[in-house]
Structure formats: structure tokens, C-alpha cells
Protein backbone atom coordinates (compact mmCIF):
# COMPACT_ATOMS: atom_id res chain seq x y z
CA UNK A 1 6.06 17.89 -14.69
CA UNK A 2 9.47 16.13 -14.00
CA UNK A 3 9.85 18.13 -10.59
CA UNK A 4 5.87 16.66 -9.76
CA UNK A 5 6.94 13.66 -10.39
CA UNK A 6 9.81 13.23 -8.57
CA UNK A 7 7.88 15.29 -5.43
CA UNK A 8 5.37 11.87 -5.35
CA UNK A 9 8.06 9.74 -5.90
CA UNK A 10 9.86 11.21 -2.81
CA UNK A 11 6.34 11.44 -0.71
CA UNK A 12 6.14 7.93 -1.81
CA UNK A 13 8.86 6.84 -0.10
CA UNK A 14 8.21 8.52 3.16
CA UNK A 15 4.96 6.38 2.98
CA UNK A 16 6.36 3.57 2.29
CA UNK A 17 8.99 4.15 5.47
CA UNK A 18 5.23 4.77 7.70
CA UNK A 19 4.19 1.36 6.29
CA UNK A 20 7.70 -0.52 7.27
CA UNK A 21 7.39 0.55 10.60
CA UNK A 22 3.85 -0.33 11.00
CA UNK A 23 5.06 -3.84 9.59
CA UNK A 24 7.50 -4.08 12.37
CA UNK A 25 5.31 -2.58 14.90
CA UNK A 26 2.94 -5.37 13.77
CA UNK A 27 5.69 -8.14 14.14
CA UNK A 28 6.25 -6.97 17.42
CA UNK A 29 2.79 -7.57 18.53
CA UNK A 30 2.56 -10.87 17.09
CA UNK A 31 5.74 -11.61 19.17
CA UNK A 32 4.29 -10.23 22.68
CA UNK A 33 1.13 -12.14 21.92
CA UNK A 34 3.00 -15.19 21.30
CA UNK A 35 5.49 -14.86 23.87
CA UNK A 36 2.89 -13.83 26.60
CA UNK A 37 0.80 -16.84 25.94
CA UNK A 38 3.38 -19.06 26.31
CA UNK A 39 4.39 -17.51 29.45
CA UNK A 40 0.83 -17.85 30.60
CA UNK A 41 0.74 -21.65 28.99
CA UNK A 42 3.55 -22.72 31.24
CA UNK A 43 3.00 -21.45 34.18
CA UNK A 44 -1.16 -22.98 34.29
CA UNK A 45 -2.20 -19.65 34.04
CA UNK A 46 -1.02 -18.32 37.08
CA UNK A 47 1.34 -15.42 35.36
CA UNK A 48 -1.42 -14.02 32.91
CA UNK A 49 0.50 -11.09 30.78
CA UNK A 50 -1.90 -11.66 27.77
CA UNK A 51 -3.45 -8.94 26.42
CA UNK A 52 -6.72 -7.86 24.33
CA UNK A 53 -6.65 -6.32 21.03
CA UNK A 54 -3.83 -8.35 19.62
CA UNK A 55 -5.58 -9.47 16.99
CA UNK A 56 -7.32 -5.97 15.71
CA UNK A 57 -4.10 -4.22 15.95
CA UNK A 58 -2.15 -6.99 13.81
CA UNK A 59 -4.85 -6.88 11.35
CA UNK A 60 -5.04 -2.94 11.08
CA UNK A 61 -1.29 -2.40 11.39
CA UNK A 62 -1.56 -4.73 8.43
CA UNK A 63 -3.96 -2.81 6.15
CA UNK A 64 -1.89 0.33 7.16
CA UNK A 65 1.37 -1.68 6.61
CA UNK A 66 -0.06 -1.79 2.84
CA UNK A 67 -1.66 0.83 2.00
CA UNK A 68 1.67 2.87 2.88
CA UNK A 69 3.80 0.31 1.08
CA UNK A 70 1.78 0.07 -2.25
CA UNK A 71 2.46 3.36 -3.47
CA UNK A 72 6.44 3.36 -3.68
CA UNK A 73 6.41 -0.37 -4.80
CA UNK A 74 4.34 -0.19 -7.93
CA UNK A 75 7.45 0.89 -10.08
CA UNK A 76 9.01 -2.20 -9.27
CA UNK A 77 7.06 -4.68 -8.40
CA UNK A 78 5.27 -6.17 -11.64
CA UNK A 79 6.69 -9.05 -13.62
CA UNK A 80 6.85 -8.87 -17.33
CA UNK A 81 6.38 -12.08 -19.05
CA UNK A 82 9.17 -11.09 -22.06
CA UNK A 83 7.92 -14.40 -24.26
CA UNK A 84 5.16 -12.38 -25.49
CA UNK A 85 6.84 -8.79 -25.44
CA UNK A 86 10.03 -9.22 -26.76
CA UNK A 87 9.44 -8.65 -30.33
CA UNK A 88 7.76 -4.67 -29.37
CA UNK A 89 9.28 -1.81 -30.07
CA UNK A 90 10.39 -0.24 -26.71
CA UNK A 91 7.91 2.72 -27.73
CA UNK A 92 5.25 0.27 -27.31
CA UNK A 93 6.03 -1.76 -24.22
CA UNK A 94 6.75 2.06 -22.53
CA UNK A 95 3.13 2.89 -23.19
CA UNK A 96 1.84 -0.77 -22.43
CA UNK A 97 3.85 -0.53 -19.29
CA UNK A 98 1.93 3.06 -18.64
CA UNK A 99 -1.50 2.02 -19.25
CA UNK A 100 -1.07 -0.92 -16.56
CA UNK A 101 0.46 0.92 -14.16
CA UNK A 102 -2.57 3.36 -14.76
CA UNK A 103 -5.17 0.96 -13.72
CA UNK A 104 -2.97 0.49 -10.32
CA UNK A 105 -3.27 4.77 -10.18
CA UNK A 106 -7.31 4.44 -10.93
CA UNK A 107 -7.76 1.45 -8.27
CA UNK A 108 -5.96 3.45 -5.30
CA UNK A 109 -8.24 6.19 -6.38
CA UNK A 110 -11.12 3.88 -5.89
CA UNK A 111 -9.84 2.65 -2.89
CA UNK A 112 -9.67 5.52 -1.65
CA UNK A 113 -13.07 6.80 -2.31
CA UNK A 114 -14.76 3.52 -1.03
CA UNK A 115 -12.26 4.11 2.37
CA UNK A 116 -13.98 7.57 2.81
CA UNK A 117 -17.39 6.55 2.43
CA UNK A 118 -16.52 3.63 4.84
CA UNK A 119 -15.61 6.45 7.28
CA UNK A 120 -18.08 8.41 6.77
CA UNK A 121 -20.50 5.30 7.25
CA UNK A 122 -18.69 4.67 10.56
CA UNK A 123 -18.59 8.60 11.82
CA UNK A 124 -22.03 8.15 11.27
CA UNK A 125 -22.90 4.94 13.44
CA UNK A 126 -19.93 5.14 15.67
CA UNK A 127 -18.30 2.13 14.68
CA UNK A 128 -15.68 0.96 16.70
CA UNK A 129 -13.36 -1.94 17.13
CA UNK A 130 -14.58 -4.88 18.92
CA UNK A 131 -11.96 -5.18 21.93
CA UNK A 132 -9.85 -1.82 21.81
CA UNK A 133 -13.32 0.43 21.29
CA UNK A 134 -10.78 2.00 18.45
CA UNK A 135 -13.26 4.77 15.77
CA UNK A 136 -13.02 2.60 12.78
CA UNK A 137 -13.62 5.89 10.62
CA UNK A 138 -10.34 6.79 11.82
CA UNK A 139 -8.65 3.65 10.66
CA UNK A 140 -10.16 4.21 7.53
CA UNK A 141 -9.16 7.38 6.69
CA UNK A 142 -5.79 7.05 7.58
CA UNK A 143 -5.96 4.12 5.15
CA UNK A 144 -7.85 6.28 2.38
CA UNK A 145 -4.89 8.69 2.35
CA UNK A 146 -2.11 5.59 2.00
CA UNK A 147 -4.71 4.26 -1.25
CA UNK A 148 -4.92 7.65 -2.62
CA UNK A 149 -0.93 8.18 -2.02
CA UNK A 150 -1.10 4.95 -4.66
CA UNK A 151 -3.39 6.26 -7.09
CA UNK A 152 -1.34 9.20 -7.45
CA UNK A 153 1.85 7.35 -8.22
CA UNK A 154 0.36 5.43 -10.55
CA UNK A 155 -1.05 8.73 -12.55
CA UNK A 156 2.88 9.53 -11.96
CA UNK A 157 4.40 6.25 -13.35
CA UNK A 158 1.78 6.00 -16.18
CA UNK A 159 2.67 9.59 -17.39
CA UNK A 160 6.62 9.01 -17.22
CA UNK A 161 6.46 5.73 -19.14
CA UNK A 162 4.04 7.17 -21.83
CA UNK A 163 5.34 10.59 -22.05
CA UNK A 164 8.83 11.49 -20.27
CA UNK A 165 10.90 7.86 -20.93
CA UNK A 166 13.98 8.92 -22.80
CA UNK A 167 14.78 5.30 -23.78
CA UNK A 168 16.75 5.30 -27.17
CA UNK A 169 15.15 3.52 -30.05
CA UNK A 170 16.76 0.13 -31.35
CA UNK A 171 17.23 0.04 -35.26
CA UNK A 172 14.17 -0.79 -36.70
CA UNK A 173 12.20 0.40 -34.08
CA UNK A 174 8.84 2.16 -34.62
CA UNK A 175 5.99 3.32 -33.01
């Protein structure tokens, strides 16, 4: 199970090295929008570099940019509010710890279901984007397959911190 584990872990990170390059492609657009309407600002419009589709590939690149991200994130990005959990056992805040990271594993799982019946809706009808003429079933699946990516890693994360944490018991600790 360890070897599993470690397999999404390292899957995870490729995915989350897709989504920081889709952030940066992103960035990049925004730049050549803004810089190409200012160009075409101060000259009156007479050097027009602007282009179309600026704003569908920011806001794709962004869903992309997260749904790649998510999945090698979720082991460290939640705040624990210690106040009301410093007093557990470690046994107990391990398997606390598990069953939230769970719910992230059962959302991407969701997620990813609802992303491949949106695809499927917009195979179906042909959906496109509005100014590129981009399949939209496309963009969703490659977005199902980043949410699923997360709902796998949280299955992972959940079953390390219930079942596989080594953490050494405290005196007086108990389950």
C-alpha cells in the first residue's frame, strides 16, 4: 500500500507541475492582453495587436491551473485550529485529520463525475467556446482527470493518516 501511495503522491506532483505552468501560461496572457491594449490605447487605435479569446483562455487556463494544483496541495494546505485539538491524543487528531482529508478525496471524485457528464452534455450539443470555437467537452475532461487526480490523493492521505502514520504515542496517550 506504501509503494501506491507514494506512486499518487509522485503522479501528484507531476500534476501539480501541468497546473504551474498553466498558471504561468495564464499570467502570460493576461500580460499580452494588457500590454496589447495599451499599445492599441496610445496609439488611437491605429496599431491594433489585441486579440480575441483572452478572456476564455485566462479563465480555462485557470480551472486547469486548479484542478492540477489541488491534488498535490491537499497534504499541506489545511489549517488546524490547535485551541480546540490540543488536548487529543495524536491517535485521534491522525484519524480526524484522515476523515477530512477524505471528504476532499470524495469531492474530487464528484467533481469529477459532474465534469464527465458536463462533457458528455457538450459532445452531445457541440458546445463550444464563445470566441475561440474551443469543444468545451474537451476542456472538461481534461479538467475531470485533474478532479479525479484529487479524489485519489485524498483516498491516499486519508488512508496514511488513519492507517500507516507511525507517530509515537505521548505518555498518557490513548486511543
Amino acid at each position: 500500500m506504501r509503494n501506491l501511495i507514494d506512486w499518487i503522491r509522485k503522479l501528484s506532483l507531476g500534476f501539480n507541475i501541468i497546473g504551474g505552468t498553466a498558471l504561468i501560461l495564464t499570467m502570460v496572457i493576461v500580460l499580452l492582453e494588457i500590454l496589447t491594449r495599451t499599445i492599441f490605447g496610445l496609439t488611437g487605435g491605429s496599431v491594433d495587436l489585441t486579440f480575441s479569446g483572452g478572456f476564455e483562455l485566462v479563465r480555462h487556463g485557470m480551472m486547469i491551473t486548479f484542478a492540477y494544483s489541488m491534488p498535490y496541495c491537499l497534504a499541506r494546505g489545511q489549517v488546524v485550529v490547535d485551541i480546540f485539538t490540543d488536548s487529543w491524543s495524536n491517535r485521534i487528531k491522525a484519524i480526524i485529520s484522515g476523515l477530512y482529508t477524505l471528504l476532499f478525496g470524495i469531492f474530487g471524485f464528484l467533481m469529477s463525475f459532474r465534469l464527465v457528464e458536463s462533457a458528455h452534455t457538450a459532445l452531445q450539443s457541440g458546445e463550444t467556446t464563445q470566441d475561440l470555437a474551443l469543444p468545451m467537452s474537451t476542456i472538461y475532461y481534461i479538467a475531470a482527470v485533474g478532479m479525479f487526480m484529487l479524489g485519489l490523493r485524498g483516498f491516499a492521505i486519508a488512508w496514511e493518516e488513519i492507517f500507516i502514520k507511525d507517530e509515537p504515542l505521548k505518555a498518557g496517550d490513548t486511543l
